[in-house]
Protein backbone atom coordinates (compact mmCIF):
# COMPACT_ATOMS: atom_id res chain seq x y z
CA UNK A 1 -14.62 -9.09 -22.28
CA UNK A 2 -12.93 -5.65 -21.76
CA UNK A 3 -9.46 -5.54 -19.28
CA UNK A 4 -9.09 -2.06 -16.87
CA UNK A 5 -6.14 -1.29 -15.46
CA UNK A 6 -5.38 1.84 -13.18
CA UNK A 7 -2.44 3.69 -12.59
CA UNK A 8 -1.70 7.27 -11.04
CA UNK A 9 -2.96 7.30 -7.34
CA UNK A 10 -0.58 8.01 -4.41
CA UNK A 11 -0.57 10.56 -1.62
CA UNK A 12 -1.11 14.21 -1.63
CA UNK A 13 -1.68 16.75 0.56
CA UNK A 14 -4.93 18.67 0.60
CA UNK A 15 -5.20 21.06 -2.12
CA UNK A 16 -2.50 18.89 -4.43
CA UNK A 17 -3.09 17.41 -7.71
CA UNK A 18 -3.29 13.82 -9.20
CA UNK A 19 -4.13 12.13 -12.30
CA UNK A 20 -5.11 8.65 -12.62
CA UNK A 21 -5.30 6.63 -15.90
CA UNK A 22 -7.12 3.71 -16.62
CA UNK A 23 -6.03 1.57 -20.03
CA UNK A 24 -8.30 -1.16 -21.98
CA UNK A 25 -7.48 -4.20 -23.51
CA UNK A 26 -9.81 -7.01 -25.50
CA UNK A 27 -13.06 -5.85 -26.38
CA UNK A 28 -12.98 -2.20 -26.57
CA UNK A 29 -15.63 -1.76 -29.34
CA UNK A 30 -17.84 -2.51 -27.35
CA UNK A 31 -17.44 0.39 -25.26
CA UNK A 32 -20.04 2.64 -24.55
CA UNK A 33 -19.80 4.53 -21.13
CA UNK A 34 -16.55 4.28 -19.16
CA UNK A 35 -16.54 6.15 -15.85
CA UNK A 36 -15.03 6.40 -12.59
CA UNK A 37 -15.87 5.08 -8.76
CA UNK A 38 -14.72 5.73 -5.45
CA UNK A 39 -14.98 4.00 -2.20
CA UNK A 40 -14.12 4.97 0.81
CA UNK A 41 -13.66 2.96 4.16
CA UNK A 42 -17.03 1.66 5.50
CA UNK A 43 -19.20 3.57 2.59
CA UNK A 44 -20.72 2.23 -0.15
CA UNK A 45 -19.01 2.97 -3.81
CA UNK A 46 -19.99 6.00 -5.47
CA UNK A 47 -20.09 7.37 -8.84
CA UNK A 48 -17.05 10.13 -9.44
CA UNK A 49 -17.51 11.00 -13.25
CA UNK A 50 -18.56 9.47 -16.47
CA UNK A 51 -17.68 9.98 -20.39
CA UNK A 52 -19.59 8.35 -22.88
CA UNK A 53 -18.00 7.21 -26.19
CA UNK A 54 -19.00 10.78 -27.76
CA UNK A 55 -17.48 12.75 -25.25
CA UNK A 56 -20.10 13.42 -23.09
CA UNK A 57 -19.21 14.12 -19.48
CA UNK A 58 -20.98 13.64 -16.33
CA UNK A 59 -19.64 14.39 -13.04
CA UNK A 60 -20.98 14.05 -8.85
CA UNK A 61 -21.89 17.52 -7.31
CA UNK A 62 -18.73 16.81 -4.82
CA UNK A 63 -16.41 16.92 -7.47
CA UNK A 64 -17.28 19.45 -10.09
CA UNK A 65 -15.14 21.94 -10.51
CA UNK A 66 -12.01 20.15 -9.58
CA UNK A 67 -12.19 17.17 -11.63
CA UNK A 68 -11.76 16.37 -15.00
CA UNK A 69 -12.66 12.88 -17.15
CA UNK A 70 -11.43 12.59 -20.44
CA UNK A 71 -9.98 9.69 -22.62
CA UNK A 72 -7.54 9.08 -25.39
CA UNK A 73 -9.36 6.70 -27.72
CA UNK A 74 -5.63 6.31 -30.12
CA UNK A 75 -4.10 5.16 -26.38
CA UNK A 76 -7.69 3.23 -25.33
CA UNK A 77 -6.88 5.39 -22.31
CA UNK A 78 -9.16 7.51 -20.10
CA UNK A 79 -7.60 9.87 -17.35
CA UNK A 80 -9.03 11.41 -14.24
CA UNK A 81 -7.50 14.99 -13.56
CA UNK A 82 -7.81 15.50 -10.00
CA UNK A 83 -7.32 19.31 -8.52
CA UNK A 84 -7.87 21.00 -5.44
CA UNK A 85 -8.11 17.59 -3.38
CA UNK A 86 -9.10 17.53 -0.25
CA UNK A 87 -8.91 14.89 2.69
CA UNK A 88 -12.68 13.43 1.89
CA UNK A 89 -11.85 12.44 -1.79
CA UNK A 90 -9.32 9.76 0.31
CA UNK A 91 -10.60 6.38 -1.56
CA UNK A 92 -10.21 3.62 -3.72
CA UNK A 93 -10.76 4.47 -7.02
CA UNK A 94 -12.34 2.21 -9.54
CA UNK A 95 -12.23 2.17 -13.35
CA UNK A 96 -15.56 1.44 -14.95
CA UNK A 97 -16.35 -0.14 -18.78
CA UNK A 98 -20.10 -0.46 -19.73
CA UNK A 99 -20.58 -2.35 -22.94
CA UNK A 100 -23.21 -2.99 -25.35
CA UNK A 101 -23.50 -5.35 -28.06
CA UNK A 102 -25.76 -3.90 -31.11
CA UNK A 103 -28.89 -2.43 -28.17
CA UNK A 104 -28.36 -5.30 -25.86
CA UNK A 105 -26.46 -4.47 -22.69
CA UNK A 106 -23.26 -6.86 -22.59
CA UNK A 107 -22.37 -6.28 -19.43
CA UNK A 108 -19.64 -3.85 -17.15
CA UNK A 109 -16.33 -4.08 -16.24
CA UNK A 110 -14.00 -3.14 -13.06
CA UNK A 111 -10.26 -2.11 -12.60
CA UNK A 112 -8.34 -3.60 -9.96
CA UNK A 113 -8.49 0.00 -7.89
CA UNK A 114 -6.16 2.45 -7.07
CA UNK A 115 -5.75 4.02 -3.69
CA UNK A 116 -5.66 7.65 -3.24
CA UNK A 117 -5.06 9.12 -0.08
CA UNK A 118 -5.56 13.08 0.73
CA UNK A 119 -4.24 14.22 3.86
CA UNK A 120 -4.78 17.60 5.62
């Protein structure tokens, strides 16, 4: 079993910046694809950005360009750098673990969420 827990959202006004963190515990070896999520009020939860255990990045049209994933694999941390927010990237954001045992899938994990709200 792999533990997420967020940190970093808040308020900011359109255009601001945030950065939110998200910091594993237990099985972490078995990491192979951590990512993040967003839902918003009434809408379904979407896919924000991904990073793989190599490094490789993958990010939704709506956000490239201002976003940023990375991770810290010393801290077992990965970040979100948000910039140039605007009032529609308002959310929940979730923190996402995918894990893999030798080939076999082993299952996915899920933060607790962290509210970020953008206002205009």
């Amino acid at each position: 079993q792999v533990q997420l827990v967020e940190s970093g959202g808040g308020l900011v006004q359109a255009g601001g910046s945030l950065r939110l963190s998200c910091t594993a515990s237990g099985s972490i070896f078995s990491i192979y694809l951590m990512g993040w999520y967003r839902q918003a009020p009434e809408k379904q939860r979407e896919l924000v950005a991904t990073i793989s255990s190599g490094g490789s990045t993958n990010y939704a049209d709506s956000v490239k360009g201002r976003f940023t994933i990375s991770r810290d694999n010393a801290k077992n941390t990965m970040y979100l750098q948000m910039n140039s927010l605007k009032p529609e990237d308002t959310a929940v954001y979730y923190c996402n673990a995918e894990r893999m045992v030798g080939t076999t899938w082993a299952g996915r994990s899920w933060g607790q969420g962290t509210q970020v709200t953008v206002s205009s």
